[in-house]
Protein backbone atom coordinates (compact mmCIF):
# COMPACT_ATOMS: atom_id res chain seq x y z
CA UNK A 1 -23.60 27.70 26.14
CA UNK A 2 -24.40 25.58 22.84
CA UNK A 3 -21.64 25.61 20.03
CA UNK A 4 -23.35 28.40 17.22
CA UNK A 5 -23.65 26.08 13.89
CA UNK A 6 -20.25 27.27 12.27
CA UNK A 7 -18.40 26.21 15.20
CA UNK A 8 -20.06 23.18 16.02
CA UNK A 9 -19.69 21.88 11.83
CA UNK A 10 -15.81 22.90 12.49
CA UNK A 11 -15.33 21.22 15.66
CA UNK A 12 -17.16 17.94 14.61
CA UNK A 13 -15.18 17.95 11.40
CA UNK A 14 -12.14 17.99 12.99
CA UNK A 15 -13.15 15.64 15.72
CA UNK A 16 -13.74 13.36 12.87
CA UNK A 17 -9.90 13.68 11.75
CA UNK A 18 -8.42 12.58 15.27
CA UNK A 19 -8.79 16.29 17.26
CA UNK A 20 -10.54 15.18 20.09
CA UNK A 21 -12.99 17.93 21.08
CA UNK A 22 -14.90 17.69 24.78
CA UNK A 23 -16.85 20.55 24.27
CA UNK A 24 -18.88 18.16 21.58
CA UNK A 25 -19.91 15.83 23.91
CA UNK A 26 -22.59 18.70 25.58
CA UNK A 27 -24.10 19.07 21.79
CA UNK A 28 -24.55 15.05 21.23
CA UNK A 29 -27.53 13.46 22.44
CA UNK A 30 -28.65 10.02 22.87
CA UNK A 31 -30.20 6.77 24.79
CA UNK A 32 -27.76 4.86 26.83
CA UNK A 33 -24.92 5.34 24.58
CA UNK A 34 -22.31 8.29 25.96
CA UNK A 35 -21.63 10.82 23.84
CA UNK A 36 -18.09 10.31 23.82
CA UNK A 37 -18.47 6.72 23.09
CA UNK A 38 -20.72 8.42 19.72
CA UNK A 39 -18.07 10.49 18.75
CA UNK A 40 -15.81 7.83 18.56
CA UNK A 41 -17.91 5.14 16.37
CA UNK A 42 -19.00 7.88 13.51
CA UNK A 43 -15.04 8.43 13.32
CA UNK A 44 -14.84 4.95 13.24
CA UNK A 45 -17.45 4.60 10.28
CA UNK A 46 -15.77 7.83 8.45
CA UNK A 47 -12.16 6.53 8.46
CA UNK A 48 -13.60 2.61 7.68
CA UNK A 49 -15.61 3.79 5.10
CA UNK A 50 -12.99 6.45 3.14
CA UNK A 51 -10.39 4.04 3.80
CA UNK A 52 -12.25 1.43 1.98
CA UNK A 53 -13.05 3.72 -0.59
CA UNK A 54 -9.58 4.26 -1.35
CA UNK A 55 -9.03 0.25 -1.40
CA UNK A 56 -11.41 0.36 -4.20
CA UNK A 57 -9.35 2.55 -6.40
CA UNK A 58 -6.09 1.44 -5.46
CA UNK A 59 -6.71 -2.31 -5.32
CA UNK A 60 -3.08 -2.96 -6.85
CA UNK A 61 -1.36 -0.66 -4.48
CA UNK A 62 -3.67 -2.66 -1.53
CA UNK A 63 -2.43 -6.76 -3.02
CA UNK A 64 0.99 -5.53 -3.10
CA UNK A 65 1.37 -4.13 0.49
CA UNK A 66 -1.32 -6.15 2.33
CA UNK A 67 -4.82 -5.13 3.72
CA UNK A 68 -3.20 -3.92 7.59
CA UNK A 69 -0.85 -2.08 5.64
CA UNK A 70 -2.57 -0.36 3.56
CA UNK A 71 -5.60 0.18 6.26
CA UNK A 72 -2.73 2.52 8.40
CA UNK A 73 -1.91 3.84 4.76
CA UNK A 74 -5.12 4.87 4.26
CA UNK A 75 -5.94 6.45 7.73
CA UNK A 76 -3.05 8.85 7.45
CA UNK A 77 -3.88 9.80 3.81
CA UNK A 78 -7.51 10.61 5.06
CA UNK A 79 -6.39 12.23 8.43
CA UNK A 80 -4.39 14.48 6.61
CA UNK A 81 -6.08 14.93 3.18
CA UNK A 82 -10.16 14.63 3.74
CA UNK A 83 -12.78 14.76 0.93
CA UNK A 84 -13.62 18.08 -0.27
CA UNK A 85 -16.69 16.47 -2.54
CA UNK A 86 -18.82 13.96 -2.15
CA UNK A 87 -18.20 11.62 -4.84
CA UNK A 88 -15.86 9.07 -3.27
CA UNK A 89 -14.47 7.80 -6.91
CA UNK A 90 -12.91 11.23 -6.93
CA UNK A 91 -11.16 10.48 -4.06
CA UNK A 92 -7.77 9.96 -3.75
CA UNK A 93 -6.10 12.11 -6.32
CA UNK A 94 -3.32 12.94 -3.72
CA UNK A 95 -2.55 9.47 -2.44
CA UNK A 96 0.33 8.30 -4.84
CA UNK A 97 2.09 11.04 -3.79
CA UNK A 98 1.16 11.01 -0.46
CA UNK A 99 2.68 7.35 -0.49
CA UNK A 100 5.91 8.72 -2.41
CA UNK A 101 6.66 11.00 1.19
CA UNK A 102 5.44 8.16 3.50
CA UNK A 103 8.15 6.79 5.95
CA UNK A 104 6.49 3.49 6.02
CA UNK A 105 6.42 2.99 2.26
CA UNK A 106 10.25 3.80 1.62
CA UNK A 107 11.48 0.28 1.20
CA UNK A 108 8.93 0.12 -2.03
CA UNK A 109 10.02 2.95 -3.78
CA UNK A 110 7.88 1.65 -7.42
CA UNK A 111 4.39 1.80 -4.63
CA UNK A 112 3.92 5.60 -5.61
CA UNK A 113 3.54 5.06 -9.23
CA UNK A 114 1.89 2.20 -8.80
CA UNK A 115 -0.30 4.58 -7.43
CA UNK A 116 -0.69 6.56 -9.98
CA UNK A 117 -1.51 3.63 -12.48
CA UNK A 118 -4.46 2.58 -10.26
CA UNK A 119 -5.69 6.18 -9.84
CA UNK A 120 -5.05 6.21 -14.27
CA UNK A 121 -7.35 3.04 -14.76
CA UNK A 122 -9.48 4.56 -12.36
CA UNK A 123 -10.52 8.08 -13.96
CA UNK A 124 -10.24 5.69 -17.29
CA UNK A 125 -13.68 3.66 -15.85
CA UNK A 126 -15.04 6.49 -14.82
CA UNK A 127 -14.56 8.54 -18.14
CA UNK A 128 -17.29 8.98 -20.85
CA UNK A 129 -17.52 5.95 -23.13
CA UNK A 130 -17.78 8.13 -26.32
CA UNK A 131 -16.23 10.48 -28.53
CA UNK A 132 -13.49 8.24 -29.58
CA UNK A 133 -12.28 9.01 -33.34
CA UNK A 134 -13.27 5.89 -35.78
CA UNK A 135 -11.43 5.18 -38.98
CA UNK A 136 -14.97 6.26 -41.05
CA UNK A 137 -14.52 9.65 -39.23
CA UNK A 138 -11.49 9.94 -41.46
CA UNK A 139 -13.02 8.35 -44.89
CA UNK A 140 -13.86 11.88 -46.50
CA UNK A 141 -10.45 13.04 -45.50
CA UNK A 142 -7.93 13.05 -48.40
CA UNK A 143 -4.70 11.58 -47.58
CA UNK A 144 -2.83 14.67 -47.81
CA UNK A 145 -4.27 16.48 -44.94
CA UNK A 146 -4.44 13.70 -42.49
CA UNK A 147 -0.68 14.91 -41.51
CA UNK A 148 -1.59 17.98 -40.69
CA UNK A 149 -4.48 16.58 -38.21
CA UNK A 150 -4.51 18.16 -34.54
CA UNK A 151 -6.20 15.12 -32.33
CA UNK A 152 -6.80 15.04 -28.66
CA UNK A 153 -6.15 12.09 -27.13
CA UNK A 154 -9.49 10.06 -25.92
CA UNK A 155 -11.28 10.87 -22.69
CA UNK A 156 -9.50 9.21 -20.29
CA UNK A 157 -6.29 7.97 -21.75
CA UNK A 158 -2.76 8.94 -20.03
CA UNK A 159 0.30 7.88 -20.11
CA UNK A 160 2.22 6.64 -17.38
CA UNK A 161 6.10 6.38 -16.99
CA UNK A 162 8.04 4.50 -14.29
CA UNK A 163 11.29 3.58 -14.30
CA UNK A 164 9.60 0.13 -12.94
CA UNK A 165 7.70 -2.46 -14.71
CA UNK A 166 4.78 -1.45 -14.25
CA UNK A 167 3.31 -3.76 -16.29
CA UNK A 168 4.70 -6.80 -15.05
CA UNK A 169 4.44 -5.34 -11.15
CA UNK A 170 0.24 -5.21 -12.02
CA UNK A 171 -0.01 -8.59 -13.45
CA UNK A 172 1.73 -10.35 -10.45
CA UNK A 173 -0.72 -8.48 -8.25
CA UNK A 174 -3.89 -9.82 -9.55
CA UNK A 175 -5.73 -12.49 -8.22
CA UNK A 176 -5.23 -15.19 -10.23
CA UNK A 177 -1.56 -14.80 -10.73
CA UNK A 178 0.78 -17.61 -10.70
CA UNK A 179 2.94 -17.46 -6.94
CA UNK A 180 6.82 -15.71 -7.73
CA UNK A 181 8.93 -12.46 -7.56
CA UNK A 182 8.64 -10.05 -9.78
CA UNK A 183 12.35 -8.74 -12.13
CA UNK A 184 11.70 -4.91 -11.09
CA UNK A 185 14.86 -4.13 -13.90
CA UNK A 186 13.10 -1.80 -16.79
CA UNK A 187 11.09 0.78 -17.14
CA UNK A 188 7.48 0.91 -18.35
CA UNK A 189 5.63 3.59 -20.46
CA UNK A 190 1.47 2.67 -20.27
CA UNK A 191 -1.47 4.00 -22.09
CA UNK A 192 -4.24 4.09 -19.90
CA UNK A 193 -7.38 3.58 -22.00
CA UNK A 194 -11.41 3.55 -21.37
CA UNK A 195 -12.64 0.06 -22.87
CA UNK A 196 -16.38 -0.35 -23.48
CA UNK A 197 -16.72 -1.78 -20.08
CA UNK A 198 -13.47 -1.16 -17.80
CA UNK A 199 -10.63 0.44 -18.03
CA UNK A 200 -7.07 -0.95 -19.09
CA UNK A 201 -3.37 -0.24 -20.48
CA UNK A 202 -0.74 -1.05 -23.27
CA UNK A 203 2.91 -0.88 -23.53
CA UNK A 204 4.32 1.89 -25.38
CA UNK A 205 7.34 2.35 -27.52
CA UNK A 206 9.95 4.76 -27.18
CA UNK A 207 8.41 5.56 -29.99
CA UNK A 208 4.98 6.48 -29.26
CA UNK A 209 5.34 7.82 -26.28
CA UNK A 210 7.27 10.87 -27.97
CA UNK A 211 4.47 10.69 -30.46
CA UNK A 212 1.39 10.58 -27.89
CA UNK A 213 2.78 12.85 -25.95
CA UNK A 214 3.17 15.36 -29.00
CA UNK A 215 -0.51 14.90 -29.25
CA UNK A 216 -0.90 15.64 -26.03
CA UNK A 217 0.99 18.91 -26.33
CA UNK A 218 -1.21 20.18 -29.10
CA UNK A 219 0.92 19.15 -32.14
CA UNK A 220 0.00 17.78 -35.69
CA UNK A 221 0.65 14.12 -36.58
CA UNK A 222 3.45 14.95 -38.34
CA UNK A 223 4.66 17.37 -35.86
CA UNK A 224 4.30 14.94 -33.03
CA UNK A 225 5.88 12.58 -35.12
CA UNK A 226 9.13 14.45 -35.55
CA UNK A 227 9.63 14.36 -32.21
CA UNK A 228 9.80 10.27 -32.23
CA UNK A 229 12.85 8.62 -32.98
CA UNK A 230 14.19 7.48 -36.42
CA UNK A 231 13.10 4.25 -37.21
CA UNK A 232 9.38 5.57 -35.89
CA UNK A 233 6.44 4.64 -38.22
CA UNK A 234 3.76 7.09 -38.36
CA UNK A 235 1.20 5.09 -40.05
CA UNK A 236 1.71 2.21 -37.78
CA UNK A 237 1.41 4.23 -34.63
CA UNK A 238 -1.29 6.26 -36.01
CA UNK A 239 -3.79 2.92 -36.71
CA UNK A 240 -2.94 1.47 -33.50
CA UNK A 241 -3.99 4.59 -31.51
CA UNK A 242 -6.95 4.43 -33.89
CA UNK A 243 -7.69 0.95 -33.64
CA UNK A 244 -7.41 1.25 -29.18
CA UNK A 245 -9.86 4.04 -29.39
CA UNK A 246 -7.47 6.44 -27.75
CA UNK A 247 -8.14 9.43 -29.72
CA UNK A 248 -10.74 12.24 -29.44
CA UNK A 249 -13.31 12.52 -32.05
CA UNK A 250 -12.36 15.55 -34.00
CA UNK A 251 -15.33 18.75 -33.17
């Protein structure tokens, strides 16, 4: 008796995720190929294609562990977490952590936020290229008021903290990087940013990360800077978040 349509969309889904499912093999029909053999090529192509997909948005994560590696990486992550829309650069939200928990990836324990850099620069790219606050959006302002400004930081733009380099761990990844290890002593705070055409970061201070992060939480400039230490200059910090176009146009 054929599979009614619920069943056979369930049982093909999760024949596509490893559950091997004979009573498919009646609904599949074909020329000289078996059905079995069917089955097992489109979950091929699925797993080949996500898994690819996920190299594209975690190309640092893929240079530092190796293509093998990160190909069984991948095929776990999609076994056990599978798209739930169909836009594949909105895939992969989950894999950082997923590689955080991964027995495989224990002996790298700086992989996971690597992670989440990648999956940073990539909702960055991906974010709306306007709407960024310009200094002439401020020219009618009087100086007086600017501290009491409330600004949302810039489509896009997060900040990521790792008790790794971050920084230094990226640039050694790239391509054309020059062959050695990489010191993995220090921390790294990074603003992720949208550029005009791709995506990229800066180093933070101690600084301005209490500062964007007051932002982020709603407060005033001079709220948000209160929270920074001492020696903190809010008119420095201020123009450089300006001048990176990492704050929200005010509505």
């Amino acid at each position: 008796m054929p599979l009614a349509l619920r069943d056979l969309q369930a049982a093909f889904a999760a024949h596509l995720l490893g559950a091997d499912r004979a009573d498919l093999t009646a609904e599949v029909f074909g020329d000289t190929i078996p059905a079995s053999a069917r089955l097992r090529v489109y979950r091929h192509h699925v797993f080949e294609s996500l898994g690819a997909a996920l190299a594209a948005t975690f190309p640092t994560v893929q240079a530092l562990v190796g293509a093998d590696f990160f190909r069984g990486l991948a095929r776990a992550f999609v076994g056990q977490s599978p798209p739930d829309q169909p836009v594949l650069a909105e895939y992969g939200a989950g894999f950082p952590a997923f590689i955080a928990g991964h027995d495989a990836a224990r002996e790298l324990p700086y992989l996971a936020d690597v992670g989440r850099l990648d999956w940073a620069l990539n909702l960055a790219f991906h974010a709306p290229a306007g709407g960024r606050l310009a200094a002439t959006d401020l020219a009618a302002l009087s100086a007086d008021r600017l501290p009491s400004l409330r600004l949302a930081l810039a489509p896009g733009t997060a900040l990521i903290s790792s008790p790794y380099p971050l920084d230094r761990i990226w640039a050694a990844s790239q391509p054309d990087a020059p062959a050695g290890t990489v010191d993995l002593d220090g921390g790294a705070h990074l603003l992720v940013l949208r550029r005009p055409d791709d995506a990229a970061f800066v180093a933070l201070s101690a600084g301005e990360v209490a500062f964007v992060t007051g932002l982020a939480d709603g407060l005033s400039l001079e709220e948000a800077a209160c929270r920074a230490d001492s020696g903190f200059n809010l008119s420095v910090a201020f123009a450089r978040l300006l001048g990176l176009g990492a704050l929200a146009a005010s509505q």
